[in-house]
N, C-alpha and C. Protein backbone atom coordinates (compact mmCIF):
# COMPACT_ATOMS: atom_id res chain seq x y z
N UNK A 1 91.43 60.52 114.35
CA UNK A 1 90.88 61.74 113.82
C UNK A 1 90.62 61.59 112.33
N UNK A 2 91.54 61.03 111.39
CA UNK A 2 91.31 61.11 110.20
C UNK A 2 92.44 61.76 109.28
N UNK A 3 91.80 61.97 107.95
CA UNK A 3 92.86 61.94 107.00
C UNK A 3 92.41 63.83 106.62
N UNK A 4 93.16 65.08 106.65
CA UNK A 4 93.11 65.65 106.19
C UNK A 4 93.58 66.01 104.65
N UNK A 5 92.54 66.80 103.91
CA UNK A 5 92.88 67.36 102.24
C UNK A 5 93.49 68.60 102.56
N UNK A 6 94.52 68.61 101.31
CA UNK A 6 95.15 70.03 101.30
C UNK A 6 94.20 71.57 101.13
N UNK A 7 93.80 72.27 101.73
CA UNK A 7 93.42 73.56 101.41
C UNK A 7 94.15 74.10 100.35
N UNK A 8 92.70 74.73 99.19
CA UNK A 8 93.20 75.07 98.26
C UNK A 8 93.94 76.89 98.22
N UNK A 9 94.55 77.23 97.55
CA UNK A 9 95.88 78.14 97.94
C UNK A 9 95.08 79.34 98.41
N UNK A 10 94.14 79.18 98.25
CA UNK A 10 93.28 80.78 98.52
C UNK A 10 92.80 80.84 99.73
N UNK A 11 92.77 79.51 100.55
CA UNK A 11 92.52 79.53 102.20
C UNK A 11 93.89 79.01 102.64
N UNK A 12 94.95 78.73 101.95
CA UNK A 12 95.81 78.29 102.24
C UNK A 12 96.72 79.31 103.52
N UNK A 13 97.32 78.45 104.87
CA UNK A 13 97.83 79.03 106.10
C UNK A 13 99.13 80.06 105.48
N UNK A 14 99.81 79.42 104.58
CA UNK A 14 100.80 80.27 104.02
C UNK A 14 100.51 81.76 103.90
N UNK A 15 99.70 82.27 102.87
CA UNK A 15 99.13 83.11 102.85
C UNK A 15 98.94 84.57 103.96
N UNK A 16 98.55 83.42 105.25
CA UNK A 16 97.88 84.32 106.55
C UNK A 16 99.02 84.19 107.10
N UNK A 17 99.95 83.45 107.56
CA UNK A 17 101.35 83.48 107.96
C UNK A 17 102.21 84.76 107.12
N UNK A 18 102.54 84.66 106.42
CA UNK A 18 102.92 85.45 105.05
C UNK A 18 102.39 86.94 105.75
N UNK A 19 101.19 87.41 105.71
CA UNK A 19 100.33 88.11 105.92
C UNK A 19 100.95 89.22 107.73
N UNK A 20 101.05 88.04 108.21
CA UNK A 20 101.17 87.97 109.70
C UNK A 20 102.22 89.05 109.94
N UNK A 21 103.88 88.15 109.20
CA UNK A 21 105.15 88.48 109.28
C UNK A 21 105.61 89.72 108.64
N UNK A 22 104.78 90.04 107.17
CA UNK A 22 104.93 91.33 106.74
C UNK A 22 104.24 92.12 107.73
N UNK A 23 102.99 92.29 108.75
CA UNK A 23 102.56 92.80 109.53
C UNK A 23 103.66 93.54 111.05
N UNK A 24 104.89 92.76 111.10
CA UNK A 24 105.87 92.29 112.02
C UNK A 24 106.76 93.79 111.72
N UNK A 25 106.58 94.71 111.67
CA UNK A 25 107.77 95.85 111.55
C UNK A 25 108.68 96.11 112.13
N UNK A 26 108.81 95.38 113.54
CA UNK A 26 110.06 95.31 114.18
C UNK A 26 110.89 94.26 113.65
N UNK A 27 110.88 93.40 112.80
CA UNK A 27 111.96 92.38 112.84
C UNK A 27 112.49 92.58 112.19
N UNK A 28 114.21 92.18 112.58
CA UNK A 28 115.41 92.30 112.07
C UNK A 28 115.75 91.52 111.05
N UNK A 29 116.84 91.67 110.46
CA UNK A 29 117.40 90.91 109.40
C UNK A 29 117.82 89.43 110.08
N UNK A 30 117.77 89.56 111.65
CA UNK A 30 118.90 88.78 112.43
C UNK A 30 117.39 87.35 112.58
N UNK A 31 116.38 88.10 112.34
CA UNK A 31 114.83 86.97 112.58
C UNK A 31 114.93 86.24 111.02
N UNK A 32 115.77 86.50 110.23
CA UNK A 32 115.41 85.79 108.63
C UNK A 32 115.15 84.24 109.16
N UNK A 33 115.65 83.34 110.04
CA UNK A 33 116.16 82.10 110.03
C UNK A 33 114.63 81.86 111.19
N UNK A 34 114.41 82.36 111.48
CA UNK A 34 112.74 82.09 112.59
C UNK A 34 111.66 82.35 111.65
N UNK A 35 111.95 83.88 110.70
CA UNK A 35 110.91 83.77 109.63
C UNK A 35 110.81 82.70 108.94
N UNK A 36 111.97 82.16 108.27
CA UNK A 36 111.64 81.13 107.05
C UNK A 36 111.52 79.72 107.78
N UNK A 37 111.60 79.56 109.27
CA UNK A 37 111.10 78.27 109.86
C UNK A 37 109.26 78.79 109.98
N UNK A 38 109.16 79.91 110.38
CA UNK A 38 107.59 79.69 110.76
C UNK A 38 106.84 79.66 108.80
N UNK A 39 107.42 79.76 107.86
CA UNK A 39 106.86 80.08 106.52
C UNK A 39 107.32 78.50 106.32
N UNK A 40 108.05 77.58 106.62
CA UNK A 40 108.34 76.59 106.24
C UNK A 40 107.31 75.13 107.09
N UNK A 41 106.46 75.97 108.57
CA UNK A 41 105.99 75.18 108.79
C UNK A 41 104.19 75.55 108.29
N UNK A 42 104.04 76.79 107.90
CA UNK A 42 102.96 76.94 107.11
C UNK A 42 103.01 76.40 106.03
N UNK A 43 103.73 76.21 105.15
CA UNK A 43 103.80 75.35 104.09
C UNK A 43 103.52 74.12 104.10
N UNK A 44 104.16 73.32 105.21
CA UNK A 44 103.75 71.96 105.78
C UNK A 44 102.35 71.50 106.12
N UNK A 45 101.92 72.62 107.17
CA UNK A 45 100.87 72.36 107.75
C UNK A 45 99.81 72.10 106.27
N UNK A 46 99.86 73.19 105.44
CA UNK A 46 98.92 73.51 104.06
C UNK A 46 99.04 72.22 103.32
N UNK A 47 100.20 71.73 103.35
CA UNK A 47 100.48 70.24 102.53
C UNK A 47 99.98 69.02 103.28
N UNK A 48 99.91 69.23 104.54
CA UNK A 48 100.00 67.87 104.99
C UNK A 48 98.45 66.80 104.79
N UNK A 49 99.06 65.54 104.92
CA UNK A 49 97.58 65.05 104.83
C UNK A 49 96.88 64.17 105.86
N UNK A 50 97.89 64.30 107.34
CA UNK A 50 97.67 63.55 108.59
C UNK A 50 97.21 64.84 109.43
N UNK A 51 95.85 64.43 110.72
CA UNK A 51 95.58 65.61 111.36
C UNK A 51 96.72 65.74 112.38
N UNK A 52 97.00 64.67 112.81
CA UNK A 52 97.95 64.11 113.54
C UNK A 52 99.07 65.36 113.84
N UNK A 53 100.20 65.08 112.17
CA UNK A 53 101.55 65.99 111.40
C UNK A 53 100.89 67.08 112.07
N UNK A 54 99.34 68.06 111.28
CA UNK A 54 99.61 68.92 111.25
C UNK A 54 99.02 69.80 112.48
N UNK A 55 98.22 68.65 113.56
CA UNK A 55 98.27 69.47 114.97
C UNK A 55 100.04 69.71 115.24
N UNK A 56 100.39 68.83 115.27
CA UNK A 56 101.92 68.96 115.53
C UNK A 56 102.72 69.70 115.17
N UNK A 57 102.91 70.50 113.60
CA UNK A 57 103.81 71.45 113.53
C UNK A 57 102.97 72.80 113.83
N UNK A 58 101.65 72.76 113.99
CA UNK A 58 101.03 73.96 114.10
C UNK A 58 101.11 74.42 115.77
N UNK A 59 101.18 73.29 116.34
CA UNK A 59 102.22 73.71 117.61
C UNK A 59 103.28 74.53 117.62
N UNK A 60 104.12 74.23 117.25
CA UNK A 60 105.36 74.55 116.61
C UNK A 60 105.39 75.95 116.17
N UNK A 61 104.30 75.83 115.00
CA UNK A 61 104.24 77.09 114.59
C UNK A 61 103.87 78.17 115.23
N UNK A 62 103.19 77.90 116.36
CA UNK A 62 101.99 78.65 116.94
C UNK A 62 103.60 79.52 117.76
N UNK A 63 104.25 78.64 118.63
CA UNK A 63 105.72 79.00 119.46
C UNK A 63 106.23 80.02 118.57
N UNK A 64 106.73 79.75 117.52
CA UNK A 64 107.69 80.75 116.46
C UNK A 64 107.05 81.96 116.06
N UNK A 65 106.17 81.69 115.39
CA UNK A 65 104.85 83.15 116.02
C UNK A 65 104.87 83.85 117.26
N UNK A 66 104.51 83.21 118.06
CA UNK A 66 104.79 83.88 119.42
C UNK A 66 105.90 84.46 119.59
N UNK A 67 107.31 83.77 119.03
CA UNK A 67 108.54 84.16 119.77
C UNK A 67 108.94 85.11 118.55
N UNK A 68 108.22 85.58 117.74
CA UNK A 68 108.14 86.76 116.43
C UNK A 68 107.82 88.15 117.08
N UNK A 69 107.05 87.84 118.23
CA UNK A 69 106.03 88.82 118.52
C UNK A 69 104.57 88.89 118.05
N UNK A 70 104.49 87.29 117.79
CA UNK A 70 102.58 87.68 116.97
C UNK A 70 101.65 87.71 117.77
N UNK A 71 101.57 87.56 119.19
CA UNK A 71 100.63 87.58 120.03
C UNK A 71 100.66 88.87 120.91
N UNK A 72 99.63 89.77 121.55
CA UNK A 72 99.78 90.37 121.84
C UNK A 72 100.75 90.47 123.53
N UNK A 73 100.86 89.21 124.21
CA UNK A 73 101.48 89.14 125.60
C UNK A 73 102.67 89.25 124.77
N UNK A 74 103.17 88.54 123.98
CA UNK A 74 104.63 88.46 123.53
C UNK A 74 104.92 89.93 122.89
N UNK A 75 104.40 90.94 122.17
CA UNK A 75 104.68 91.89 121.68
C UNK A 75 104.70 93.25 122.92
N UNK A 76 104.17 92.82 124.13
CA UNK A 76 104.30 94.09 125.09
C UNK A 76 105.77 93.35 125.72
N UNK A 77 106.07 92.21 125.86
CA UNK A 77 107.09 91.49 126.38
C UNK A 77 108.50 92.34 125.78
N UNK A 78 108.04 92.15 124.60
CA UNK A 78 109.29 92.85 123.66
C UNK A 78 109.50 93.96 123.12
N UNK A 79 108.60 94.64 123.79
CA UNK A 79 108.45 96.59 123.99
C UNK A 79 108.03 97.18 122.19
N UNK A 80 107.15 96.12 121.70
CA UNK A 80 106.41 96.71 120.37
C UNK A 80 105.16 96.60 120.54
N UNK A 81 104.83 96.95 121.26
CA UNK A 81 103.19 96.73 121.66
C UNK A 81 102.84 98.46 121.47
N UNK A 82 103.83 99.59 121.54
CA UNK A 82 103.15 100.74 121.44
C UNK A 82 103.23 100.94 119.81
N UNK A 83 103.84 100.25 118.61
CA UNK A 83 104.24 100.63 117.69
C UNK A 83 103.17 100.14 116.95
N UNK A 84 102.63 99.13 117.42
CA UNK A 84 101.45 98.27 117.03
C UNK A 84 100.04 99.04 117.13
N UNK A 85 99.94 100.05 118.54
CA UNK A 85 99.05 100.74 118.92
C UNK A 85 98.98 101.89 118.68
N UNK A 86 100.38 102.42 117.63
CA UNK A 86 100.21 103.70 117.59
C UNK A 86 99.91 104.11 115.81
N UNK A 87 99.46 102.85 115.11
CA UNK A 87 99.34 102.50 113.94
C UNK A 87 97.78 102.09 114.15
N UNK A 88 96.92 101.69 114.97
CA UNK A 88 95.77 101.15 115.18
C UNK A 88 95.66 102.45 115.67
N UNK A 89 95.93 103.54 116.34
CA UNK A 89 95.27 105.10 117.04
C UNK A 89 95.28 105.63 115.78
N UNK A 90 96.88 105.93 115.06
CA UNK A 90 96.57 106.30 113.76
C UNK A 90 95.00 106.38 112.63
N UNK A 91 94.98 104.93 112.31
CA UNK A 91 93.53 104.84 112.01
C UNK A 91 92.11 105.13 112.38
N UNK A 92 92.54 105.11 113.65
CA UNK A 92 91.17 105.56 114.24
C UNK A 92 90.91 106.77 114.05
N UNK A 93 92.38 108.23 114.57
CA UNK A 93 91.96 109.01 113.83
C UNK A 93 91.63 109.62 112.66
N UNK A 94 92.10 109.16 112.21
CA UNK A 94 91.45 109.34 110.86
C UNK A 94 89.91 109.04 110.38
N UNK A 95 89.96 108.11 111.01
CA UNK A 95 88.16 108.13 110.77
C UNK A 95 87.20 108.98 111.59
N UNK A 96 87.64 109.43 112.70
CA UNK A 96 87.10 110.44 113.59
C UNK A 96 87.01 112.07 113.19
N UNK A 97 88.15 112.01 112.02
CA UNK A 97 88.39 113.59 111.74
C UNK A 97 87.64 113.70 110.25
């Protein structure tokens, strides 16, 4: 595949990860140690310079995300799928009224 360059910090995955987890309003204090693995493999992925590394931890990452609740199958799994939807109805009304 080749040699990947680091993305500079303004497309950088950190960022949208970062982004993701503050998005996450159900998680506990007890997720600190899953948060700072999925922020530790966005960091990686953003650094790395093999496509190789960073298909590989973005695997990884993609799981810890999931098991956060970042996908929508995993967030009805874990009964925050209405808290998610009742913040997206929110908005809507508001633009309707």
């Amino acid at each position: 595949m080749g040699t990947l360059h680091p993305l500079p910090p303004s497309q950088a995955l950190l960022g949208a990860v970062t982004a993701a987890i503050e998005a996450m309003t159900w998680l506990e204090p007890a997720d600190g140690a899953m948060v700072a693995l999925a922020l530790d493999y966005a960091r990686r992925i953003d650094a790395a310079t093999d496509d190789k590394a960073a298909g590989y931890i973005g695997q990884n990452l993609s799981g810890v995300l999931r098991a956060l609740g970042g996908a929508p199958a995993e967030r009805k799994a874990l009964g925050v799928e209405e808290q998610v939807a009742g913040k997206l109805a929110a908005l809507r009304g508001r633009r309707s009224s």
